[in-house]
Protein backbone atom coordinates (compact mmCIF):
# COMPACT_ATOMS: atom_id res chain seq x y z
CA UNK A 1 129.58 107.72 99.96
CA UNK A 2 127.75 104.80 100.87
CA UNK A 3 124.31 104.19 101.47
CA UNK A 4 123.37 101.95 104.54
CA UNK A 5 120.05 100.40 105.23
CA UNK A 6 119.98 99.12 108.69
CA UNK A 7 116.94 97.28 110.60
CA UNK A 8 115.82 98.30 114.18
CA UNK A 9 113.76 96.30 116.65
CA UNK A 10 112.68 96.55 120.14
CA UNK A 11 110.28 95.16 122.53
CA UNK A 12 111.12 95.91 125.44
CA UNK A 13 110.55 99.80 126.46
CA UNK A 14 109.79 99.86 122.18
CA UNK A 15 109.15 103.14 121.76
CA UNK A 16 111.74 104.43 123.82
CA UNK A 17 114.43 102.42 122.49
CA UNK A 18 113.77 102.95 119.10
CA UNK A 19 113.43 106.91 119.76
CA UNK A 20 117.17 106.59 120.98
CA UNK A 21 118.48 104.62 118.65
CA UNK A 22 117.15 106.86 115.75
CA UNK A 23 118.40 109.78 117.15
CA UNK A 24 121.75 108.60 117.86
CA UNK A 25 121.90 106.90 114.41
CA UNK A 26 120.79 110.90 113.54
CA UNK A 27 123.30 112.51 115.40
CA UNK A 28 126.32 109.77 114.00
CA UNK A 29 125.45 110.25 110.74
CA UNK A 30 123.54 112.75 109.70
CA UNK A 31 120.51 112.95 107.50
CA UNK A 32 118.82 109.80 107.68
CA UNK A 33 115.59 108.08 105.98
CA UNK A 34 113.53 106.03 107.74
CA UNK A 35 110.12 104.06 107.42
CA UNK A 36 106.96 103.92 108.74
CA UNK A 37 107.13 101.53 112.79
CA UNK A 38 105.72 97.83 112.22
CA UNK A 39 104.86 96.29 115.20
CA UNK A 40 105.60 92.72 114.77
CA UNK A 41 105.11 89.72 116.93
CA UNK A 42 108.13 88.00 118.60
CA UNK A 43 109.40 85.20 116.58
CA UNK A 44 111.03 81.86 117.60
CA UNK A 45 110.05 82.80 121.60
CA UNK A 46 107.25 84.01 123.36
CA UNK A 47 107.28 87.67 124.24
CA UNK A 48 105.55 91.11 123.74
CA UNK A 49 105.32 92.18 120.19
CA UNK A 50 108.13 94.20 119.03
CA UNK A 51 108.39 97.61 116.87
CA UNK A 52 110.45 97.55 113.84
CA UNK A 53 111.93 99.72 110.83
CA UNK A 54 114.66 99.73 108.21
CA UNK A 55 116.45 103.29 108.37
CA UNK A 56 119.03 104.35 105.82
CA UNK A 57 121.80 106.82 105.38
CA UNK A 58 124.97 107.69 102.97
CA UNK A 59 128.11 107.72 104.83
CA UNK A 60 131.81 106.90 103.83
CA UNK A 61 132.30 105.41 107.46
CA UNK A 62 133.57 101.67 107.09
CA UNK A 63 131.30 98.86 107.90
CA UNK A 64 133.53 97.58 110.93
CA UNK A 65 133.34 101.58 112.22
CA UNK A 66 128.98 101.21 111.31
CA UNK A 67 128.92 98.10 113.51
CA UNK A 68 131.09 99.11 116.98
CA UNK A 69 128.31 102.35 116.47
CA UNK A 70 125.71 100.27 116.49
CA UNK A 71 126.89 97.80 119.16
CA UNK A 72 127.52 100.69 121.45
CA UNK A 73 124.12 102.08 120.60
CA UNK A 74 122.62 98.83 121.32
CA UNK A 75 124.47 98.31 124.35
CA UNK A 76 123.91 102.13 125.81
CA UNK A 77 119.91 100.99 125.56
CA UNK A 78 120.09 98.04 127.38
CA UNK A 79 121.19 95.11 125.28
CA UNK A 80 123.52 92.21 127.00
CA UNK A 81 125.17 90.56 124.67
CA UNK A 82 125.09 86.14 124.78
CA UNK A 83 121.91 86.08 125.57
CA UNK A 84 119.78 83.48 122.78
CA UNK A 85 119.49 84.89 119.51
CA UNK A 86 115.41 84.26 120.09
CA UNK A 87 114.80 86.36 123.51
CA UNK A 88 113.69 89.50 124.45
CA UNK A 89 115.34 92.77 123.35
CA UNK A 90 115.81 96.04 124.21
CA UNK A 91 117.07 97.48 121.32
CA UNK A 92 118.68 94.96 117.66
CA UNK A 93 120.27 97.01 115.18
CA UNK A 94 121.41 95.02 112.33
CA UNK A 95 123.02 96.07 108.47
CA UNK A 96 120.11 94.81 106.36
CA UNK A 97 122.08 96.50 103.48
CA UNK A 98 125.94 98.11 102.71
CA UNK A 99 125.47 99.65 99.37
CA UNK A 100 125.40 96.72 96.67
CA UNK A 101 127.68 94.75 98.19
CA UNK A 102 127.50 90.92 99.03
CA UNK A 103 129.78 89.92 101.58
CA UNK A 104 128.11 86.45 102.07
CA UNK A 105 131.09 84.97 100.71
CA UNK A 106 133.05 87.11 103.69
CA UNK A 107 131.00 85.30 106.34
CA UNK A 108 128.85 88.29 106.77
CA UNK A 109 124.82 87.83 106.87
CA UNK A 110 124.75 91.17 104.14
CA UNK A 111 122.70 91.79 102.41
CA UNK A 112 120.81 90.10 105.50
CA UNK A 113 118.01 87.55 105.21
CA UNK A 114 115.02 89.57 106.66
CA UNK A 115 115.07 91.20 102.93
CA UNK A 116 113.52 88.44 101.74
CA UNK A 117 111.29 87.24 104.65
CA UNK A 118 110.51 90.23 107.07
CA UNK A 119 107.24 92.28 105.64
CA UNK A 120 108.42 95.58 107.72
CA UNK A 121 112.15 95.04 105.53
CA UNK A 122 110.20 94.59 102.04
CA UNK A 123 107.63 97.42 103.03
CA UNK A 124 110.38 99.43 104.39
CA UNK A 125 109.65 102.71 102.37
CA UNK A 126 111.38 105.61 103.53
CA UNK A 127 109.05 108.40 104.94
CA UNK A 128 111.76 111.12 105.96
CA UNK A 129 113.31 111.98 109.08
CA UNK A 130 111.88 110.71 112.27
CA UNK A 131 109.66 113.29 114.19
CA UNK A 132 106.55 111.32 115.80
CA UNK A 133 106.43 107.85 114.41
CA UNK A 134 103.42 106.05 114.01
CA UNK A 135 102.70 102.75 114.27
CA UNK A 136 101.56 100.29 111.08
């Protein structure tokens, strides 16, 4: 097994979207970990602030099966794909983390920047499975 650290954002319908996306994360994979909500401005655009968290889980699912989850999770709440990287969203899941690998040198963004530069990533301590989220 595997453990996965992903990081979830919304800000657009933010608490709904995040509700969904933790639950469906729940449902994929089981018992899952999650952090306290930050509620973080938009960055690089102008827009409504946005929620975020880093969730983790252990699974033995590959990382190209993890992604086409999280792309259909994304794209069941809303999310059109080739839009600008810096616009609005209804629901961004990325892999922050896929055990302790690197697969920079593979072209992949893991372990992903935001460890080193997001506060909600760095602060990201796990609180237990989601049941009414609060906001930090």
């Amino acid at each position: 097994m595997i453990h996965v650290v992903l990081g979830l954002g919304s800000n657009i319908n933010r608490e709904k979207n995040i509700r969904f996306a933790v639950k469906q994360i729940g449902d994929r994979y089981g018992e899952i970990e999650i952090s306290p909500i930050y509620e973080t401005a938009a960055i690089g655009f102008d827009g409504p602030a946005f929620f975020n968290l880093v969730l983790g889980f252990k699974t033995s699912s590959s990382l190209l099966d993890i992604r086409d989850t999280l792309r259909h999770i994304e794209t069941a709440a809303g999310r059109i794909r080739g839009q600008q990287s810096f616009n609005n969203r209804h629901l961004d899941i990325d892999v922050v983390l896929f055990g302790d690998k690197n697969l920079r040198p593979d072209g992949l963004n893991i372990p992903r920047d935001e460890i080193e530069k997001q506060a909600y990533v760095l602060k990201g301590n796990y609180q237990g499975k989601l049941t009414n989220p609060g906001v930090t």
